[in-house]
Protein backbone atom coordinates (compact mmCIF):
# COMPACT_ATOMS: atom_id res chain seq x y z
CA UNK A 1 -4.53 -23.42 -29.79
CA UNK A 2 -4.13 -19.94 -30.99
CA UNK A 3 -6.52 -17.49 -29.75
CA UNK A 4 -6.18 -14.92 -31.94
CA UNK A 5 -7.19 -17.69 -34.86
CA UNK A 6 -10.63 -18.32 -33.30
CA UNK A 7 -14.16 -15.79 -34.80
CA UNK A 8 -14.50 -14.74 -31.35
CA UNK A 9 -11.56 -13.27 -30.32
CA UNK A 10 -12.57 -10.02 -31.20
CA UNK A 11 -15.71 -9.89 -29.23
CA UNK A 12 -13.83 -11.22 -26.33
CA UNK A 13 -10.90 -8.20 -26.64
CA UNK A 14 -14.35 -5.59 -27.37
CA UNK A 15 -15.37 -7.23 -24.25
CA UNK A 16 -12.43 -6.98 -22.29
CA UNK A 17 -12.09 -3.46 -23.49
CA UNK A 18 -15.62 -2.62 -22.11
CA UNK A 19 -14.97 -3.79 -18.74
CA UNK A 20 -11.43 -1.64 -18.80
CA UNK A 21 -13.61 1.46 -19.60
CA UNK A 22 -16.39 0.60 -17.14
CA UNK A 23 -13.43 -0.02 -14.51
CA UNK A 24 -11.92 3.07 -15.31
CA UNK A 25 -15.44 5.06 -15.33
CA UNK A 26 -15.86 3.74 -11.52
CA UNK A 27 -12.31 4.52 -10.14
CA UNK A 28 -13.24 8.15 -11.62
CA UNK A 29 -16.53 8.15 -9.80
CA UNK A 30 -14.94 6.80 -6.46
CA UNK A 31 -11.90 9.46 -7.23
CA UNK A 32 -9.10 7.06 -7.58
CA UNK A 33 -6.26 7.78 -9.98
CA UNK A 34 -6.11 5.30 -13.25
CA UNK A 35 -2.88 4.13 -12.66
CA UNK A 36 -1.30 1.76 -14.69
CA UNK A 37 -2.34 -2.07 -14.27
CA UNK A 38 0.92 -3.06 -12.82
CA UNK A 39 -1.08 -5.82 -10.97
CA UNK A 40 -3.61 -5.84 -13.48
CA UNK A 41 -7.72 -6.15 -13.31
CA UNK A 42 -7.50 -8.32 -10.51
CA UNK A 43 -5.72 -5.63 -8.56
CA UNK A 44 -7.22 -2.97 -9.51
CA UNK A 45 -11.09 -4.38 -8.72
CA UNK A 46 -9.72 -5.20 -5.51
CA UNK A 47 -8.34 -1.35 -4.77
CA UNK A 48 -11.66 -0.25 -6.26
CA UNK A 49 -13.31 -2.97 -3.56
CA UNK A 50 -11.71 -1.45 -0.83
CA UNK A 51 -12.51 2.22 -1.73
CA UNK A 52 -16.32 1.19 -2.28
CA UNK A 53 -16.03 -0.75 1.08
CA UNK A 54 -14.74 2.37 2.77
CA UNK A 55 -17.33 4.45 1.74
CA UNK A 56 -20.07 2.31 2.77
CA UNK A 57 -18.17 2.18 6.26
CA UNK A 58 -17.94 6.05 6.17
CA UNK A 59 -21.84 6.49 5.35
CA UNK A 60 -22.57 4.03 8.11
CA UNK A 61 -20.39 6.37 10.66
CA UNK A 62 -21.93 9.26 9.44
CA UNK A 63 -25.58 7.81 10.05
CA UNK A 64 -24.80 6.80 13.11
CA UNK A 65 -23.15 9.93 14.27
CA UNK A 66 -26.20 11.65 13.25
CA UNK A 67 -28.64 8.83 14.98
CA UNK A 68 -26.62 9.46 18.22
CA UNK A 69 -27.14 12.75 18.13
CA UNK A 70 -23.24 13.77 17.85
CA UNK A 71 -23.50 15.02 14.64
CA UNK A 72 -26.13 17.22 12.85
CA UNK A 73 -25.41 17.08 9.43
CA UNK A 74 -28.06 15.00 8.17
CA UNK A 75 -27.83 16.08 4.68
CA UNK A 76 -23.89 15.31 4.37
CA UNK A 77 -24.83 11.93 6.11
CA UNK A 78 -27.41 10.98 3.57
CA UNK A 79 -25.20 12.46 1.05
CA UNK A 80 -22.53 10.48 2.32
CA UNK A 81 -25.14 7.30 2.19
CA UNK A 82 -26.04 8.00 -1.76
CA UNK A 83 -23.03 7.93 -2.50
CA UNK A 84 -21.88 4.96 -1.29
CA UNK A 85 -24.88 3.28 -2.50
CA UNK A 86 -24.27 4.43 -6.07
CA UNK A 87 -20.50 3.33 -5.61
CA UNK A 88 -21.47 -0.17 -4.71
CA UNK A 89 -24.53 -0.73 -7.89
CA UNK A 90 -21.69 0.72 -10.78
CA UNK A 91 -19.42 -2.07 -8.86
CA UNK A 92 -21.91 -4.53 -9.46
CA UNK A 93 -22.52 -3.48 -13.12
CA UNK A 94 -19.03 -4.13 -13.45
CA UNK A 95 -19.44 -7.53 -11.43
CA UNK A 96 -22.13 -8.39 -13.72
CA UNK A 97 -20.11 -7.56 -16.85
CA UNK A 98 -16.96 -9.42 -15.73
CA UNK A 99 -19.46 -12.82 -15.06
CA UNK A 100 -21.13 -12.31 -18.61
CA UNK A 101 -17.74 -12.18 -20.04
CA UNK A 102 -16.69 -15.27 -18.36
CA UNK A 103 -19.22 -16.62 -19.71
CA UNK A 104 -18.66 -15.86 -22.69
CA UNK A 105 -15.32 -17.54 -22.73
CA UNK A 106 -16.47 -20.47 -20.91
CA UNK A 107 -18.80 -21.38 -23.71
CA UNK A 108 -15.69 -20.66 -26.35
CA UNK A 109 -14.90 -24.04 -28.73
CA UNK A 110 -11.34 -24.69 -27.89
């Protein structure tokens, strides 16, 4: 069956638009380039995965560094830690979009 022919179509490209924009909004905040979707959304939420995954590692060291005592730049380490935490809730707005969506097209009339 033809997509395009079904009502709800259009909600589903609005939708699909919104999670391009909300994908694109957190590769700005994590400071990753938009590059083109060669690999597509799967690809890019997994790069944007990884970067959010490295700065939670990176806020982690930094804590720690400053728990040890090696380090004494607590503000950079909680810096660091908001950060990261900030990365990882717009990734799960994004999470929570993409499942809304697919449900969305799960419930679709075929």
């Amino acid at each position: 069956m033809n997509i395009q022919a079904n009502p709800s179509s259009g909600a589903i490209q609005l939708s699909l638009k919104q999670l391009e924009g909300d994908l694109a909004g957190l590769q700005a905040q994590l400071g990753t380039a938009a590059a083109p979707a060669q690999g597509g959304f799967a690809q890019s939420m997994e790069q944007v995965l990884q970067r959010v995954d490295g700065k939670e590692h990176d806020a982690a060291d930094r804590m720690a560094d400053v728990d040890s005592g090696r380090s004494d730049d607590l503000v950079g380490a909680m810096l660091a830690s908001q950060d990261a935490s900030l990365s990882f809730s717009m990734l799960m707005q994004v999470r929570n979009k993409v499942m809304g969506a697919m449900d969305e097209l799960l419930k679709l009339q075929l």
